[in-house]
PDB file of N, CA and C in Angstrom:
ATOM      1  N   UNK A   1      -3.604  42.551  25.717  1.00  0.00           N
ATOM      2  CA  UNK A   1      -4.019  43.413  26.823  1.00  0.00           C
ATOM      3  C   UNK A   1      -3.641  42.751  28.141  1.00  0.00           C
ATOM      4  N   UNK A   2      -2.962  43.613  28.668  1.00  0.00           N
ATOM      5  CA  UNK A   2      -2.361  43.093  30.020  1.00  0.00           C
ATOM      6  C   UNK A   2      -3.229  43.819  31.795  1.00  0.00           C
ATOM      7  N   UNK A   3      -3.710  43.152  32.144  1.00  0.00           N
ATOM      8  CA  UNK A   3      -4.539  43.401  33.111  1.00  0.00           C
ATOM      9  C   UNK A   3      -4.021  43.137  34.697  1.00  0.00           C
ATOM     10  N   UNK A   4      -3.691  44.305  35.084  1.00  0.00           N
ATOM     11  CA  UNK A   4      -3.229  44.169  36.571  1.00  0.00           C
ATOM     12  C   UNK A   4      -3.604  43.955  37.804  1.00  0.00           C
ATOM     13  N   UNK A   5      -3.286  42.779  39.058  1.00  0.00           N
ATOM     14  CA  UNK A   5      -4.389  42.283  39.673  1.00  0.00           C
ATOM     15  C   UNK A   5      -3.960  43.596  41.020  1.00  0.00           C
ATOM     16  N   UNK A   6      -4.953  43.904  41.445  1.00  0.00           N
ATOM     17  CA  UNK A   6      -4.913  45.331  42.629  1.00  0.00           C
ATOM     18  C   UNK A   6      -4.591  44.301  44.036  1.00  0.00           C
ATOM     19  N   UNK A   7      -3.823  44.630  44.580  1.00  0.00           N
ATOM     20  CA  UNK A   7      -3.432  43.993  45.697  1.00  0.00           C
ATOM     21  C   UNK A   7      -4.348  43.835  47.139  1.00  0.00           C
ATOM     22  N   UNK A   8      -4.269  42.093  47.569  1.00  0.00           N
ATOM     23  CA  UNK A   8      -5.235  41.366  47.858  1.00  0.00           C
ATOM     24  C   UNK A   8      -6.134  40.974  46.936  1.00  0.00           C
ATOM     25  N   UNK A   9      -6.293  40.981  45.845  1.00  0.00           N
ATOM     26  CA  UNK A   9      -7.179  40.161  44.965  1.00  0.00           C
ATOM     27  C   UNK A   9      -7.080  38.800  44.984  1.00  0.00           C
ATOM     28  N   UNK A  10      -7.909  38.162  44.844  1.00  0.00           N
ATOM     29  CA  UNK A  10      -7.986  36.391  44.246  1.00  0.00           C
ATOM     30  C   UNK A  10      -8.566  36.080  43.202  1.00  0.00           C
ATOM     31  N   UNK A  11      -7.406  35.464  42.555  1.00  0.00           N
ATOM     32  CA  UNK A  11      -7.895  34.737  41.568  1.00  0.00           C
ATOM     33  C   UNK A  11      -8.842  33.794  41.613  1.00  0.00           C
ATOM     34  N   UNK A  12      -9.998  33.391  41.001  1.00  0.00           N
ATOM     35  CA  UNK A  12     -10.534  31.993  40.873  1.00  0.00           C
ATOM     36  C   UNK A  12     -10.442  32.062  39.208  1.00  0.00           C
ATOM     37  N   UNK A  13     -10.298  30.590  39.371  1.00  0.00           N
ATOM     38  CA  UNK A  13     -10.476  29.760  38.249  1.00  0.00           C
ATOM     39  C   UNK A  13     -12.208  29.428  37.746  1.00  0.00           C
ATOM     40  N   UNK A  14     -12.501  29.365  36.434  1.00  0.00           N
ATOM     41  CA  UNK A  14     -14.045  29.156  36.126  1.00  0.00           C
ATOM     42  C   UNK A  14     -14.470  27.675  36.953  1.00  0.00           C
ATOM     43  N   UNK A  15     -15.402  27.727  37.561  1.00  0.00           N
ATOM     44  CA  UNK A  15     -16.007  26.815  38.241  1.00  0.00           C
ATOM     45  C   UNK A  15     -15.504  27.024  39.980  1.00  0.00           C
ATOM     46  N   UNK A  16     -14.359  27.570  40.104  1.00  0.00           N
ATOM     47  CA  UNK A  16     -13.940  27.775  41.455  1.00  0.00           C
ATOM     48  C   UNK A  16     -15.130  28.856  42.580  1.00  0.00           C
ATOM     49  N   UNK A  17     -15.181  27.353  43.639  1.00  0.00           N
ATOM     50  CA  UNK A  17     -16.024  28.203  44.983  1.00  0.00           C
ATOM     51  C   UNK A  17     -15.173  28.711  45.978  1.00  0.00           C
ATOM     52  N   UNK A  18     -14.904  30.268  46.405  1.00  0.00           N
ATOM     53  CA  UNK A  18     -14.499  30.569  47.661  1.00  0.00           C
ATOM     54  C   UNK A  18     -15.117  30.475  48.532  1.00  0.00           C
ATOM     55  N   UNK A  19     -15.164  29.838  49.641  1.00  0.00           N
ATOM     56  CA  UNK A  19     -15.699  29.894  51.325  1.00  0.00           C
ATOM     57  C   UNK A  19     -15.484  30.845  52.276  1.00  0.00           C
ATOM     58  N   UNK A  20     -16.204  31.529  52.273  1.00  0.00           N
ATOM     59  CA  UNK A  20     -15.968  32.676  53.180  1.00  0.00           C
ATOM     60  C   UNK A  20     -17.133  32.863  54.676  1.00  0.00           C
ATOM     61  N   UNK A  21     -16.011  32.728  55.346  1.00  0.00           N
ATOM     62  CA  UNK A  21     -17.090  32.127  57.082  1.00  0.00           C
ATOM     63  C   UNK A  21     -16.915  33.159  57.755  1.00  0.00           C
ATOM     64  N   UNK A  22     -17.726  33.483  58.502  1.00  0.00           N
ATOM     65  CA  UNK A  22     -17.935  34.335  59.326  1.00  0.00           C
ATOM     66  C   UNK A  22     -17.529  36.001  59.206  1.00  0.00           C
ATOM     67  N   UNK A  23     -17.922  36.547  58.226  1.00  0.00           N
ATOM     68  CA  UNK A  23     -16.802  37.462  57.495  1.00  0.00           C
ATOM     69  C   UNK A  23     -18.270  38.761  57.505  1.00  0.00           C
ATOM     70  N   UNK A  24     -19.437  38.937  58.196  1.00  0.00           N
ATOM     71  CA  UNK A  24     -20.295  40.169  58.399  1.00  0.00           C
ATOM     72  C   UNK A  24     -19.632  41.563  58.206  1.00  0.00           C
ATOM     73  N   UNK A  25     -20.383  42.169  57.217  1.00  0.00           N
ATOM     74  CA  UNK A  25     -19.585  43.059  56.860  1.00  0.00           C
ATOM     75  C   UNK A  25     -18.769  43.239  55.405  1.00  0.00           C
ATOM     76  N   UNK A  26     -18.149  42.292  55.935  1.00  0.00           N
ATOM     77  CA  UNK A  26     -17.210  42.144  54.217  1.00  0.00           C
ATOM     78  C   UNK A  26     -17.660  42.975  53.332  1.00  0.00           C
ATOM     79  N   UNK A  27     -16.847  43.667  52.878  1.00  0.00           N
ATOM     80  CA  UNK A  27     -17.103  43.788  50.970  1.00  0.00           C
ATOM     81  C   UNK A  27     -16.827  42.994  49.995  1.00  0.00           C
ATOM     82  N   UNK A  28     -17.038  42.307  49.423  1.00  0.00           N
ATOM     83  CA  UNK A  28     -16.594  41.457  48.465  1.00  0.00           C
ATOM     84  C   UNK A  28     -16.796  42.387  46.918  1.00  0.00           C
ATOM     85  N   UNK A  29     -15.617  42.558  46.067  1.00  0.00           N
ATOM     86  CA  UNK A  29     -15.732  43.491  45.111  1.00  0.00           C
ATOM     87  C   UNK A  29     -15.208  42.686  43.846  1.00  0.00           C
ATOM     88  N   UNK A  30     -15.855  42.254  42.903  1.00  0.00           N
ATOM     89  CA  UNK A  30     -15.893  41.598  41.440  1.00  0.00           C
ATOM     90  C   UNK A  30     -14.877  42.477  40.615  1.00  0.00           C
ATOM     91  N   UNK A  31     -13.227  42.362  40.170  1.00  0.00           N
ATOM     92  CA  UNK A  31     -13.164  42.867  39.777  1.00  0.00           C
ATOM     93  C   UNK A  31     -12.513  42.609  38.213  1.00  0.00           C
ATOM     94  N   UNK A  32     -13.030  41.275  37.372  1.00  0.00           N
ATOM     95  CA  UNK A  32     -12.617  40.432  36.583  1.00  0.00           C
ATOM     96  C   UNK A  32     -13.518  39.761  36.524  1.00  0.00           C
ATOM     97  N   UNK A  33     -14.171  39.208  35.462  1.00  0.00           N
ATOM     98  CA  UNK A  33     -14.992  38.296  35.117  1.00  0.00           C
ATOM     99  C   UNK A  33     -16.680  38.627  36.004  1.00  0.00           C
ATOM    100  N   UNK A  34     -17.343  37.240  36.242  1.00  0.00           N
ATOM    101  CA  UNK A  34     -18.257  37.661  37.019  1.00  0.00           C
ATOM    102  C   UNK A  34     -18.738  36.446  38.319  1.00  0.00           C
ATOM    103  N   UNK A  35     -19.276  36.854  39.426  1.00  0.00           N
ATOM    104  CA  UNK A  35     -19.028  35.876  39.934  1.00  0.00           C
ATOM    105  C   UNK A  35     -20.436  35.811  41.073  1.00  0.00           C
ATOM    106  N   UNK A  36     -20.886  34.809  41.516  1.00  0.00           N
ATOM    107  CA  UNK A  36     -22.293  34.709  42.183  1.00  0.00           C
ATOM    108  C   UNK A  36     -22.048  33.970  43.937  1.00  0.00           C
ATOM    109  N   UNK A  37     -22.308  34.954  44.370  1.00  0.00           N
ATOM    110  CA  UNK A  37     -22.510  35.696  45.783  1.00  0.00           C
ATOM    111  C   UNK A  37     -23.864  34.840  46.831  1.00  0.00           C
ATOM    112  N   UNK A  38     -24.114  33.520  47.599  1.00  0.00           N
ATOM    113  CA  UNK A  38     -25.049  33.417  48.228  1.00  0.00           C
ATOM    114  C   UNK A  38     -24.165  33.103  49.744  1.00  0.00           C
ATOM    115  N   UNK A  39     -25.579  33.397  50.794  1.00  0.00           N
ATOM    116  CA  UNK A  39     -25.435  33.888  52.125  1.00  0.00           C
ATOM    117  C   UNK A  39     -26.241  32.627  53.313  1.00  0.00           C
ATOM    118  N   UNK A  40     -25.790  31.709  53.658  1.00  0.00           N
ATOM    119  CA  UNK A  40     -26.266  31.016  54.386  1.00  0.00           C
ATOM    120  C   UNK A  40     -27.115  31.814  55.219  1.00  0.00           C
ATOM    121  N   UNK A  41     -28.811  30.988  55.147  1.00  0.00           N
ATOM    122  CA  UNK A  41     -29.771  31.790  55.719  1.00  0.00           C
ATOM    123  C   UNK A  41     -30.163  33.303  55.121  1.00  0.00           C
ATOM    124  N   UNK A  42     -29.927  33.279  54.416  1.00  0.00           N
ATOM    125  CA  UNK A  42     -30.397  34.759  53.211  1.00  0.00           C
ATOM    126  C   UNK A  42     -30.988  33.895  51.914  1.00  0.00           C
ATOM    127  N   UNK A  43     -31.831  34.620  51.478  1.00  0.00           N
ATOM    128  CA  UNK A  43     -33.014  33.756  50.581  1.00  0.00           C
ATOM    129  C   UNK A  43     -32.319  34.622  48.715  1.00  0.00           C
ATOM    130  N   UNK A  44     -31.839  35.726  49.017  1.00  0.00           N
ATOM    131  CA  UNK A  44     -31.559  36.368  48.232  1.00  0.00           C
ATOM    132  C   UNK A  44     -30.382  36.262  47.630  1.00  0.00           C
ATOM    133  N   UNK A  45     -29.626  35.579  46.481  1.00  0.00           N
ATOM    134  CA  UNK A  45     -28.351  35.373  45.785  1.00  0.00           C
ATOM    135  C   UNK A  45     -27.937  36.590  44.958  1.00  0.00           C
ATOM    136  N   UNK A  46     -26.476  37.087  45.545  1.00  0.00           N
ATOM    137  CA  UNK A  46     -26.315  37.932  44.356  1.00  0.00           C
ATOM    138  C   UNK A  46     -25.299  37.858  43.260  1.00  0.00           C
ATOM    139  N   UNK A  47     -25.702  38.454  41.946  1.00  0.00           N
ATOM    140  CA  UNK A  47     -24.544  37.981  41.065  1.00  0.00           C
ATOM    141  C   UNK A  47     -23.854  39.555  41.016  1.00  0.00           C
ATOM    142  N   UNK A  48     -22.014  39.407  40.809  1.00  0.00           N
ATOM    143  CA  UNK A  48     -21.360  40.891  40.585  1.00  0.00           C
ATOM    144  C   UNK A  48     -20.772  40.334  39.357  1.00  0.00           C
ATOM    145  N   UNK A  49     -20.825  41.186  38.438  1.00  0.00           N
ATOM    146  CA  UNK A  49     -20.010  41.397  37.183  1.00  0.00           C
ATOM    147  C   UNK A  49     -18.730  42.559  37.354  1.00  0.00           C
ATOM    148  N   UNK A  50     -17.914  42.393  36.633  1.00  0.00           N
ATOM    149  CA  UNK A  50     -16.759  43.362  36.984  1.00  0.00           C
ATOM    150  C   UNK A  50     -17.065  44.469  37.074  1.00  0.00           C
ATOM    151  N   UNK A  51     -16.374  45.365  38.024  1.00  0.00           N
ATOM    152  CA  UNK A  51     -16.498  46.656  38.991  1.00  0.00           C
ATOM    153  C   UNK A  51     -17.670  46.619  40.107  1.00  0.00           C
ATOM    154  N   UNK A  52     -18.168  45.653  40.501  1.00  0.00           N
ATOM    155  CA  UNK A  52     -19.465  45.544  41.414  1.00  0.00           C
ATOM    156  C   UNK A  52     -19.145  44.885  42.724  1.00  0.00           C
ATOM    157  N   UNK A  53     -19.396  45.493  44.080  1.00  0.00           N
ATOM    158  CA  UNK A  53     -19.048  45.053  45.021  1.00  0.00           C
ATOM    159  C   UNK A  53     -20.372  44.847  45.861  1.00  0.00           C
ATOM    160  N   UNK A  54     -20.504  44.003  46.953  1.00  0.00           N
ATOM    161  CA  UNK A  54     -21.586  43.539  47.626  1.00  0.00           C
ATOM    162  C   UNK A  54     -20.685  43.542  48.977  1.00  0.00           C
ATOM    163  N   UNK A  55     -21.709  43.534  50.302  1.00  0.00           N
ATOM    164  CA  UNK A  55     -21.445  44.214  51.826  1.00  0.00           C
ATOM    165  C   UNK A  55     -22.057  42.693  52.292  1.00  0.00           C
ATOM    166  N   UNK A  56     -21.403  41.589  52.844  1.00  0.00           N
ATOM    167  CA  UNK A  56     -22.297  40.665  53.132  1.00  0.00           C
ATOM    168  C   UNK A  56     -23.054  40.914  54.441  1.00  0.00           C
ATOM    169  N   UNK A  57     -24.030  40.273  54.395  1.00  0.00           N
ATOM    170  CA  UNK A  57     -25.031  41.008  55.585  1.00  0.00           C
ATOM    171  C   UNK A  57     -25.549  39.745  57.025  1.00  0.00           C
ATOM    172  N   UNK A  58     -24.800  38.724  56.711  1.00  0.00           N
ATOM    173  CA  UNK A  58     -24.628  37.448  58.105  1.00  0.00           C
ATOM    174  C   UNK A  58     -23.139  37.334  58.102  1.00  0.00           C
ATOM    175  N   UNK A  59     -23.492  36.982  59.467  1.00  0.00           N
ATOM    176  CA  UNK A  59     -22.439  35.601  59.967  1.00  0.00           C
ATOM    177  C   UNK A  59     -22.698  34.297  59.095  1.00  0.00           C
ATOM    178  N   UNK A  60     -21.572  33.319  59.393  1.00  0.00           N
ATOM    179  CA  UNK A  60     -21.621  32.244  58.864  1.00  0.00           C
ATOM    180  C   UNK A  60     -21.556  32.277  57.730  1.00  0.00           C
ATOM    181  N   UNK A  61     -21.555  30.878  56.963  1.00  0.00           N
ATOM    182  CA  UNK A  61     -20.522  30.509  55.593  1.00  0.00           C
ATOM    183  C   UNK A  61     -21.388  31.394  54.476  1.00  0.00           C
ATOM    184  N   UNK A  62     -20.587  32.222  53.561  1.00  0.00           N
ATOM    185  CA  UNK A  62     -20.647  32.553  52.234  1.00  0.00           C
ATOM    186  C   UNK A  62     -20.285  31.900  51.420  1.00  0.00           C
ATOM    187  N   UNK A  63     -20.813  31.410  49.468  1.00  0.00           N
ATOM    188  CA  UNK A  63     -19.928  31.165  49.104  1.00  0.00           C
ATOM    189  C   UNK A  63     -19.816  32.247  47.317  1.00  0.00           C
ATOM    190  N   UNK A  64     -18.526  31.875  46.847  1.00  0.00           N
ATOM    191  CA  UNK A  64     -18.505  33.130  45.928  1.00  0.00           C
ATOM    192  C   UNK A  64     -17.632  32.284  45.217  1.00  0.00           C
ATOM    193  N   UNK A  65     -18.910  32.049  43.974  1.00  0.00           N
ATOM    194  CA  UNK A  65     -18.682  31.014  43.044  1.00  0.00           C
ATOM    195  C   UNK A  65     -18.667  31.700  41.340  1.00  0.00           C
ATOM    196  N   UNK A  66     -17.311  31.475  40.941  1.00  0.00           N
ATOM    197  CA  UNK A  66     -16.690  31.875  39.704  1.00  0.00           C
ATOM    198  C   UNK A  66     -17.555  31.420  38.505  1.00  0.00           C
ATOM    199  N   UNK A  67     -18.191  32.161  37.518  1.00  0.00           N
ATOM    200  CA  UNK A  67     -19.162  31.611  36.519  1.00  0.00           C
ATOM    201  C   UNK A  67     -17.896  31.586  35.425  1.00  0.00           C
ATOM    202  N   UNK A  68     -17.120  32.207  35.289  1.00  0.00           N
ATOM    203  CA  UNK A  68     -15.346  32.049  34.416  1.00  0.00           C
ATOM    204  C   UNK A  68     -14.685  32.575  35.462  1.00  0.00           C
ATOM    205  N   UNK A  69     -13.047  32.422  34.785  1.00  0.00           N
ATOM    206  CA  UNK A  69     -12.232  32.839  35.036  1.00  0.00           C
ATOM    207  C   UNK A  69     -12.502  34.632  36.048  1.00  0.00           C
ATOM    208  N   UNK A  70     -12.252  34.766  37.133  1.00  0.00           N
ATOM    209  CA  UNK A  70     -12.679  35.780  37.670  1.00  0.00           C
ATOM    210  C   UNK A  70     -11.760  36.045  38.802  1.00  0.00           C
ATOM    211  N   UNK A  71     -11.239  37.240  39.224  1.00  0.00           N
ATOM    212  CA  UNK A  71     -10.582  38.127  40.382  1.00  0.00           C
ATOM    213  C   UNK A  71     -11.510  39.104  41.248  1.00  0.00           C
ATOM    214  N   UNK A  72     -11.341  38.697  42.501  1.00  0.00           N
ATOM    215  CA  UNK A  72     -11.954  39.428  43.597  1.00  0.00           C
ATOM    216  C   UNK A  72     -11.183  39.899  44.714  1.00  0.00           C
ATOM    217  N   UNK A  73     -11.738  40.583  45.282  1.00  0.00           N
ATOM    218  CA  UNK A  73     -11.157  41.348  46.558  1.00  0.00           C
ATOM    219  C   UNK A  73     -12.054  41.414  47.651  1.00  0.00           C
ATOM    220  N   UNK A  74     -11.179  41.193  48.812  1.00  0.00           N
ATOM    221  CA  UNK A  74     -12.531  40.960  50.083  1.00  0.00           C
ATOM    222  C   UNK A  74     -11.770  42.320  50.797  1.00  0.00           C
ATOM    223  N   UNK A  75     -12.956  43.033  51.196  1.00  0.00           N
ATOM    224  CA  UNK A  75     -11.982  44.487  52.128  1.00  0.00           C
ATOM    225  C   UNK A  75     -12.830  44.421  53.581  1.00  0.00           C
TER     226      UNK A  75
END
């Protein structure tokens, strides 16, 4: 099974953290594997499993940390 990555996606690798700074607003959309979502100064962590997107809701550093192998998209 051959799985096509939708343009602007990122790959992470299992264990891989993306840093995402100052980015209010964002969508961040899970669309491969699954991957866990926390918000400097937000008490609340979220996890997306594939097809699930989250709206980050601060400024300042995000990070969006790969539990496996996982592809995302920031819009």
């Amino acid at each position: 099974m051959r799985i096509e990555m939708q343009p602007g996606a990122l790959r992470l690798a299992s264990g891989q953290t993306l840093k995402v700074t100052d980015a209010l607003g964002t969508t961040i959309c899970c669309n491969e594997g699954s991957v866990w979502i926390t918000e400097e100064n937000l008490r609340k962590d979220v996890v997306l499993e594939a097809g699930g997107c989250y709206q980050l809701r601060r400024a300042g550093l995000a990070l969006v940390h790969a539990f496996g192998d996982a592809s995302v998209a920031l819009a």
